[in-house]
N, C-alpha and C. Protein backbone atom coordinates (compact mmCIF):
# COMPACT_ATOMS: atom_id res chain seq x y z
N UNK A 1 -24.82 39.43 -62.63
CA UNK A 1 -24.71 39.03 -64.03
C UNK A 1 -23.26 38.75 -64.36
N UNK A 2 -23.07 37.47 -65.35
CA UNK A 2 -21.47 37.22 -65.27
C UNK A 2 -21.49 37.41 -66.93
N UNK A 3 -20.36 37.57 -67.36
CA UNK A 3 -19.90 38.09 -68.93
C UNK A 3 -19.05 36.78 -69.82
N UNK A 4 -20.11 36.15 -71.00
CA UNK A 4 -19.29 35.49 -71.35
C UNK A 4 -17.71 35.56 -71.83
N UNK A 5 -17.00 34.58 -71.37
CA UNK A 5 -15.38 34.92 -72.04
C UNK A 5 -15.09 34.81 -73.08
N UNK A 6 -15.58 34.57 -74.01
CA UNK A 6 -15.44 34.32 -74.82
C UNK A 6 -16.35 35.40 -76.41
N UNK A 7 -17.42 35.89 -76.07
CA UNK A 7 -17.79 36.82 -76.68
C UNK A 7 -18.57 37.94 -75.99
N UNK A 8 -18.09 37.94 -74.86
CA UNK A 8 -18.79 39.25 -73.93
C UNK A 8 -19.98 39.51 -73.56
N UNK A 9 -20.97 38.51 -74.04
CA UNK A 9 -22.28 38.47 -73.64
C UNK A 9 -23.12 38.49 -72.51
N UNK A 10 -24.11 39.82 -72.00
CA UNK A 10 -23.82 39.13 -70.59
C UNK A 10 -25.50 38.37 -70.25
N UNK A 11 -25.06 37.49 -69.27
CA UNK A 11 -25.94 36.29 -69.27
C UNK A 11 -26.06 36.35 -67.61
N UNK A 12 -27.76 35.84 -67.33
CA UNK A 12 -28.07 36.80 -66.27
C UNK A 12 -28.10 35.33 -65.32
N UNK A 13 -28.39 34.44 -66.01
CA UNK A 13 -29.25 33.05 -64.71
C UNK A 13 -27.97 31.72 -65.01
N UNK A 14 -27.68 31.55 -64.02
CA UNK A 14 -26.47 30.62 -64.11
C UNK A 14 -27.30 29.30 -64.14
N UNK A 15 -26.72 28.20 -65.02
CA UNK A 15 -27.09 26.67 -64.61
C UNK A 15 -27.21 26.22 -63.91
N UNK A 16 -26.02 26.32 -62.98
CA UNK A 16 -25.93 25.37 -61.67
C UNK A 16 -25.42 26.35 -60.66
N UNK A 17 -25.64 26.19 -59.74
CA UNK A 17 -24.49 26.78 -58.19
C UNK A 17 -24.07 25.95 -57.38
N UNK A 18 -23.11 26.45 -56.51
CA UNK A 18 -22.41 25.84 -54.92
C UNK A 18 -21.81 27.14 -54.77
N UNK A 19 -21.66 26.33 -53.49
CA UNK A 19 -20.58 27.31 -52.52
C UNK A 19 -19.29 26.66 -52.63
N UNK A 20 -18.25 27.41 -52.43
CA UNK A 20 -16.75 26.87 -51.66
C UNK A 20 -16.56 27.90 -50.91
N UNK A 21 -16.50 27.36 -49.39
CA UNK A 21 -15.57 27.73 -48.29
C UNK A 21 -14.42 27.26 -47.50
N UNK A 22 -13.19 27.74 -47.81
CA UNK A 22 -12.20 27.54 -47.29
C UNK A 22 -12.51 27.48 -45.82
N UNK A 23 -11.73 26.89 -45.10
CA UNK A 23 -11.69 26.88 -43.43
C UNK A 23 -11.13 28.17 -43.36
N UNK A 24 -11.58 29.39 -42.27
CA UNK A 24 -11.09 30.16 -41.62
C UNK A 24 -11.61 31.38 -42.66
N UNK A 25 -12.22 30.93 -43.89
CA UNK A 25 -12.25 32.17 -44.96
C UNK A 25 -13.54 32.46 -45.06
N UNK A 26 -14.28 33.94 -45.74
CA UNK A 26 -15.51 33.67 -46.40
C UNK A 26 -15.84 32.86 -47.56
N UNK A 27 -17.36 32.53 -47.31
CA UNK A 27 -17.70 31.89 -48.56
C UNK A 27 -17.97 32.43 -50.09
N UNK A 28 -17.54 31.50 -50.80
CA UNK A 28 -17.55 32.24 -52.04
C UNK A 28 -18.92 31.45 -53.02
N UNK A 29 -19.94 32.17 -53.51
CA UNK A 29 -20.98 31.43 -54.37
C UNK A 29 -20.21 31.48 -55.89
N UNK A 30 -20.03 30.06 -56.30
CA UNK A 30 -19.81 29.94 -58.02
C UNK A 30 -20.71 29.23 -58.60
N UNK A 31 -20.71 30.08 -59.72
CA UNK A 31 -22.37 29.93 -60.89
C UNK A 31 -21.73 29.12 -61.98
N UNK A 32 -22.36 28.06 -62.58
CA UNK A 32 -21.93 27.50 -64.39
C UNK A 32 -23.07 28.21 -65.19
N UNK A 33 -22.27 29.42 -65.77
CA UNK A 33 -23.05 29.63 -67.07
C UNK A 33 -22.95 29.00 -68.33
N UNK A 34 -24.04 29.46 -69.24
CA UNK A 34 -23.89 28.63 -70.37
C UNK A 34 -24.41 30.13 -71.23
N UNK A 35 -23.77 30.39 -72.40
CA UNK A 35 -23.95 31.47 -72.53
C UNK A 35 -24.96 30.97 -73.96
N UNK A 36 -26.09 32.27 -74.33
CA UNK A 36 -27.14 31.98 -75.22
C UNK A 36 -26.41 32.59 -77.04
N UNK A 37 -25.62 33.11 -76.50
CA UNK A 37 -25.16 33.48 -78.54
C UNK A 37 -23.92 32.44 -78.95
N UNK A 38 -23.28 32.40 -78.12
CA UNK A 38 -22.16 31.36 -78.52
C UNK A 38 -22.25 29.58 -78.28
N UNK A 39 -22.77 29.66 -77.42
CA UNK A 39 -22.96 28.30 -76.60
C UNK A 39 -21.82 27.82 -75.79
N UNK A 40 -21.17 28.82 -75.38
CA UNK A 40 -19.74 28.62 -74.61
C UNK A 40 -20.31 28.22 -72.83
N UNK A 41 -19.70 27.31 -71.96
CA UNK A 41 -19.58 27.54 -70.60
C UNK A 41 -18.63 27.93 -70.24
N UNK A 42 -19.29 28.82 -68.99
CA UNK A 42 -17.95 28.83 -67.91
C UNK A 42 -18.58 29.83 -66.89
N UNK A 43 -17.58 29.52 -65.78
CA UNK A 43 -18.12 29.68 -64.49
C UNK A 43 -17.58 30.75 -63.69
N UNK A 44 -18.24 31.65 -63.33
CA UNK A 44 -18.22 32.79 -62.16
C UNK A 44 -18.44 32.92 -60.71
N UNK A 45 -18.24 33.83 -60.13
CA UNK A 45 -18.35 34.24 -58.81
C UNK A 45 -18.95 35.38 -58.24
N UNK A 46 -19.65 35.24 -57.11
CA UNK A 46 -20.05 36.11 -56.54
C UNK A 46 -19.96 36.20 -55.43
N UNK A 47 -19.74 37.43 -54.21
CA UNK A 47 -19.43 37.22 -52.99
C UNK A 47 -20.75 37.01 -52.24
């Protein structure tokens, strides 16, 4: 679950996903949330 930045809400199902993996690094999964009380996006991580 990622926490909106903007009013702390926490919001459980992200919009969209991918991965980014650096060469030589682990991969990192990032989520676009869209949050349901404010209507703010923005995007998190998970390992």
């Amino acid at each position: 679950m990622a926490k909106c930045s903007k009013c702390g809400t926490e919001v459980a199902k992200p919009e969209k996903t991918w991965t980014l993996a650096p060469k030589g690094k682990k991969a990192v999964t990032v989520g676009l949330y869209k949050c349901p009380s404010c209507g703010a996006f923005f995007r998190a991580s998970s390992k």
